[in-house]
Protein backbone atom coordinates (compact mmCIF):
# COMPACT_ATOMS: atom_id res chain seq x y z
CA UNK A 1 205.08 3.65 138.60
CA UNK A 2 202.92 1.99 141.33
CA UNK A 3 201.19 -0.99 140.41
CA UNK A 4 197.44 -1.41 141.55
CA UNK A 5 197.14 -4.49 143.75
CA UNK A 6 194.06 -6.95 141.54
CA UNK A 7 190.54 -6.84 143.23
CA UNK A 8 189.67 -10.61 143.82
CA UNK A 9 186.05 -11.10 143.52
CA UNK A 10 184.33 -12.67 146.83
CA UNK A 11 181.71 -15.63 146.43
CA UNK A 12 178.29 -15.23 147.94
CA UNK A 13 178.58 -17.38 150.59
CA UNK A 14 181.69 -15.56 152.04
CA UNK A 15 179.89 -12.16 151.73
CA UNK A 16 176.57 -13.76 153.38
CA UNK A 17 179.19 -15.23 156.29
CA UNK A 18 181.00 -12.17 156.75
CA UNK A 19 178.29 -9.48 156.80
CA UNK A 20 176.60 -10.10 160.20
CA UNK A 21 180.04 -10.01 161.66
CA UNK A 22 181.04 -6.64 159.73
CA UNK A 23 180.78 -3.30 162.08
CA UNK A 24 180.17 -1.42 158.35
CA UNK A 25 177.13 -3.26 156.33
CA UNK A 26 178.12 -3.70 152.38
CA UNK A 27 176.08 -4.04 149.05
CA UNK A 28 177.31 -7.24 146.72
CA UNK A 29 177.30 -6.73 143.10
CA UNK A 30 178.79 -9.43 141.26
CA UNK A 31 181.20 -10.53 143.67
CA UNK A 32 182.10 -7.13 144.55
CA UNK A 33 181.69 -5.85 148.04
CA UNK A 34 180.70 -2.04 148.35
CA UNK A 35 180.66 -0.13 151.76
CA UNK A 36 177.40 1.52 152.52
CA UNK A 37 177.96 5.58 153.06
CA UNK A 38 176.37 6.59 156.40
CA UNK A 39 172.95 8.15 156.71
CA UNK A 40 171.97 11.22 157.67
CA UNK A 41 168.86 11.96 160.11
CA UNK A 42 166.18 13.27 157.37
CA UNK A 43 166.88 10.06 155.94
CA UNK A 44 166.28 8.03 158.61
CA UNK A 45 163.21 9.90 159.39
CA UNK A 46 161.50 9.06 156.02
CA UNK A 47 162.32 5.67 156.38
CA UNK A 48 161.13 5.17 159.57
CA UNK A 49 157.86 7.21 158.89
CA UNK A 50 157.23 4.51 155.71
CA UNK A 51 157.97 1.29 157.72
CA UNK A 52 155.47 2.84 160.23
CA UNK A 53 152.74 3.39 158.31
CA UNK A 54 153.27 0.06 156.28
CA UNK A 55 153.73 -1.97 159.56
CA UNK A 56 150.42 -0.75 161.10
CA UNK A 57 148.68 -0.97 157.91
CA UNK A 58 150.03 -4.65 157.79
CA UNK A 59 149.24 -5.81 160.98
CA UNK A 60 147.55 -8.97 161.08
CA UNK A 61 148.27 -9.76 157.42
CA UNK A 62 151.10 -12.16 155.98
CA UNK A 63 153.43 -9.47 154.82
CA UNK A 64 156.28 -7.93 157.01
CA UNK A 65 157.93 -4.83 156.79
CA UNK A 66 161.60 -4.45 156.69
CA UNK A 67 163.91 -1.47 157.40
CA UNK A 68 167.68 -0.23 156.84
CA UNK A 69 169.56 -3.72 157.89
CA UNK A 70 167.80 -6.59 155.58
CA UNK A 71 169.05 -7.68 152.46
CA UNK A 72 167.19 -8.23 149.17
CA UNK A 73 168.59 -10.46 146.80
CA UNK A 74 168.49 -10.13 142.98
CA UNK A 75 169.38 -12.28 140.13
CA UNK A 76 169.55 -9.93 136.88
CA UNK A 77 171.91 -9.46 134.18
CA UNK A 78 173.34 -13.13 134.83
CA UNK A 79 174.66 -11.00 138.36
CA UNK A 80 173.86 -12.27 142.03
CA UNK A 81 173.00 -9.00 143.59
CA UNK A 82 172.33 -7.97 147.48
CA UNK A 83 171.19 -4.65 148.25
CA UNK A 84 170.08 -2.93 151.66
CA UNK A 85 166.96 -1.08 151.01
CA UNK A 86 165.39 1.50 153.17
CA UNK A 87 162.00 -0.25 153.09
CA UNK A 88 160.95 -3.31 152.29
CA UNK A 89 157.88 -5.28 151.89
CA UNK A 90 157.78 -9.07 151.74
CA UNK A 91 154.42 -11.21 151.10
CA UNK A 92 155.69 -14.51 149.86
CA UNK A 93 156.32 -17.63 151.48
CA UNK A 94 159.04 -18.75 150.16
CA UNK A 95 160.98 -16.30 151.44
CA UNK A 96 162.55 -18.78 153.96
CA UNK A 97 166.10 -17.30 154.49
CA UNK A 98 166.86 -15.78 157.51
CA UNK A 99 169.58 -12.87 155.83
CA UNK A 100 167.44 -11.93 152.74
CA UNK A 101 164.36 -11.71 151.02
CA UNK A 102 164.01 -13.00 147.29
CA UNK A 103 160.58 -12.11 146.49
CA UNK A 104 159.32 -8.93 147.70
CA UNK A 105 156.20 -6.97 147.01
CA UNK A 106 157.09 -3.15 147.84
CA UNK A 107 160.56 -1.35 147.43
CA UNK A 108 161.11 2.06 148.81
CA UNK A 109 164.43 4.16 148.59
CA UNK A 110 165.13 7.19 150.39
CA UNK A 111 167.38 9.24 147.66
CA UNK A 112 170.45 11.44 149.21
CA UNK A 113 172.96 13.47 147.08
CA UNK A 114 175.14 9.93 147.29
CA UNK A 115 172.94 7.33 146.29
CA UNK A 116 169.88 8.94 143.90
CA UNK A 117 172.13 8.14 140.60
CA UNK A 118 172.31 4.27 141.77
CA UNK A 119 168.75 4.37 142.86
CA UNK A 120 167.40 5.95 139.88
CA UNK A 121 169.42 3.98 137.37
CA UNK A 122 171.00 0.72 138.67
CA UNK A 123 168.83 -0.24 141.13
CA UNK A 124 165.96 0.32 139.44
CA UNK A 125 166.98 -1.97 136.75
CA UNK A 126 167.79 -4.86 138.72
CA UNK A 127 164.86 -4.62 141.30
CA UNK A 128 162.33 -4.46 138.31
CA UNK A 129 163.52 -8.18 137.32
CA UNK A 130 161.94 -9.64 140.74
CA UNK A 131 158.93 -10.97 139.54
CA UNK A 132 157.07 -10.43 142.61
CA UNK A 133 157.85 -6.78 142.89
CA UNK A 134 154.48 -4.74 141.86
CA UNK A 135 156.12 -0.93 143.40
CA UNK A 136 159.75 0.74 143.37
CA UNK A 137 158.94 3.59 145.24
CA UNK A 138 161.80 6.74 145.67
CA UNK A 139 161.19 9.34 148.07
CA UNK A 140 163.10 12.58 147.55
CA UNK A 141 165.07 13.95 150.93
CA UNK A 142 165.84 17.28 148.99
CA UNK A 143 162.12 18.06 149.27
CA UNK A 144 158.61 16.59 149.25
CA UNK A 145 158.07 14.12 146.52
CA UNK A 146 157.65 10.48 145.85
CA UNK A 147 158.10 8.67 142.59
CA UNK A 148 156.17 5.24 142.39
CA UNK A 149 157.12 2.68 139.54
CA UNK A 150 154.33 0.41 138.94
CA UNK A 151 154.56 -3.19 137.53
CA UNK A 152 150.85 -2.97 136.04
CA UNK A 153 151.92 0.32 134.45
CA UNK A 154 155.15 -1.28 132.59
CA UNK A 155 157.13 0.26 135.07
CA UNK A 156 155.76 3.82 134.68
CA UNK A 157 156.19 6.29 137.17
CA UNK A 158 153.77 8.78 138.82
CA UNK A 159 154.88 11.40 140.73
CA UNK A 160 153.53 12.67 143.97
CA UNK A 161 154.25 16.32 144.76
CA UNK A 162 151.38 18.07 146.14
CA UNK A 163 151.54 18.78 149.81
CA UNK A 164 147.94 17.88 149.70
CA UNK A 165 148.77 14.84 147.67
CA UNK A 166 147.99 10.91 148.66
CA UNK A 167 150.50 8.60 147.86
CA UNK A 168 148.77 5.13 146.86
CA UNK A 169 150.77 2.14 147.46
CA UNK A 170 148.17 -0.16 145.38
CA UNK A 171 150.78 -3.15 146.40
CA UNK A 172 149.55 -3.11 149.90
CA UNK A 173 146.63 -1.66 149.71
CA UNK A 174 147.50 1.83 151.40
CA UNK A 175 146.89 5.07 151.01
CA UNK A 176 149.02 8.25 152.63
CA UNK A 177 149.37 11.45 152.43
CA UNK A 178 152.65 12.91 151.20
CA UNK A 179 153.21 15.06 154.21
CA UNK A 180 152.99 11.68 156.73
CA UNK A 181 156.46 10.38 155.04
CA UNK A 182 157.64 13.87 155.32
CA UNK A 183 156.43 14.15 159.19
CA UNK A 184 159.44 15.52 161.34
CA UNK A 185 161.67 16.07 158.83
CA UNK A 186 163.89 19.18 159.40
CA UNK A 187 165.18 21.54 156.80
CA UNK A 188 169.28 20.83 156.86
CA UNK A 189 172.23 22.56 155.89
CA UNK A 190 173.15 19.26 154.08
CA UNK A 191 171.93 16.20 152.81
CA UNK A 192 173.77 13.11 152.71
């Protein structure tokens, strides 16, 4: 019988060292390092078509918009947390680091087959601790919806599924409709 070599747990500062230097980017939970899984196009698409919007809408104002490659750290659970989301929104000044935001104002995940069960469930959990979080937003990539989370709502969700349908981020101020985060999307064989 094989024996299973023992994971050794990696500290922070050797994950925040060795992840601009990784070709693959990695989520940190708990001293745990987790490859990301690779991202289809639709995906992509959604995201970009959110940070678009967001980063016109925000022009001129002290929030930036972040996409795919910036961290978000989260303290929750007694856990030091990093995740990559999709889309991110930051407001605050003292988010002075330059590898990750600590206090943002808007979350949004693109859910795929792979990731929807940690997005729904895990993720949701920890991001809700940030106290300067006000929306967790999930946009389906199996077909149009959006699910916004509101802090003002205890975290209740409304769901947008109306082709005809405005999505409100009341964080930012903006309001969409569903079918601009859906704009060149292309129906797929598979999803990722």
């Amino acid at each position: 019988m094989g024996v299973l070599p023992l994971r050794t747990k990696i500290s922070v500062e050797e994950y925040l060292q060795g992840e601009p230097l990784s070709e693959l980017r990695h989520e940190y939970v708990d001293g745990e390092v987790f490859a990301m899984a690779s991202r289809l196009l639709n995906h992509n698409t959604i995201a970009l078509n959110a940070a678009s919007e967001l980063r016109t809408h925000l022009r001129g104002k002290p929030c930036r918009v972040f996409m795919a490659d910036a961290l978000v750290r989260v303290l929750a659970f007694q856990q030091d947390v990093f995740y990559y989301p999709d889309v991110m929104v930051g407001c605050d000044d003292r988010d002075t680091n330059a590898q990750f935001l600590r206090f943002p104002k808007l979350i949004i995940e693109v859910l795929s087959t792979s990731t929807e069960r940690v997005d729904r469930n895990e993720k949701f959990l920890r991001y809700i601790t940030i106290p300067t979080l006000e929306e967790y937003v999930l946009a389906d990539q199996k077909c149009q919806a959006i699910t916004i989370f509101r802090r003002r709502l205890d975290w209740g969700q409304e769901v947008i599924e109306d082709p005809q349908g405005i999505v409100r981020l009341e964080s930012v101020g903006l309001e969409l409709p569903l079918a601009s985060f859906y704009e060149n999307v292309v129906p797929t064989e598979e999803t990722d």
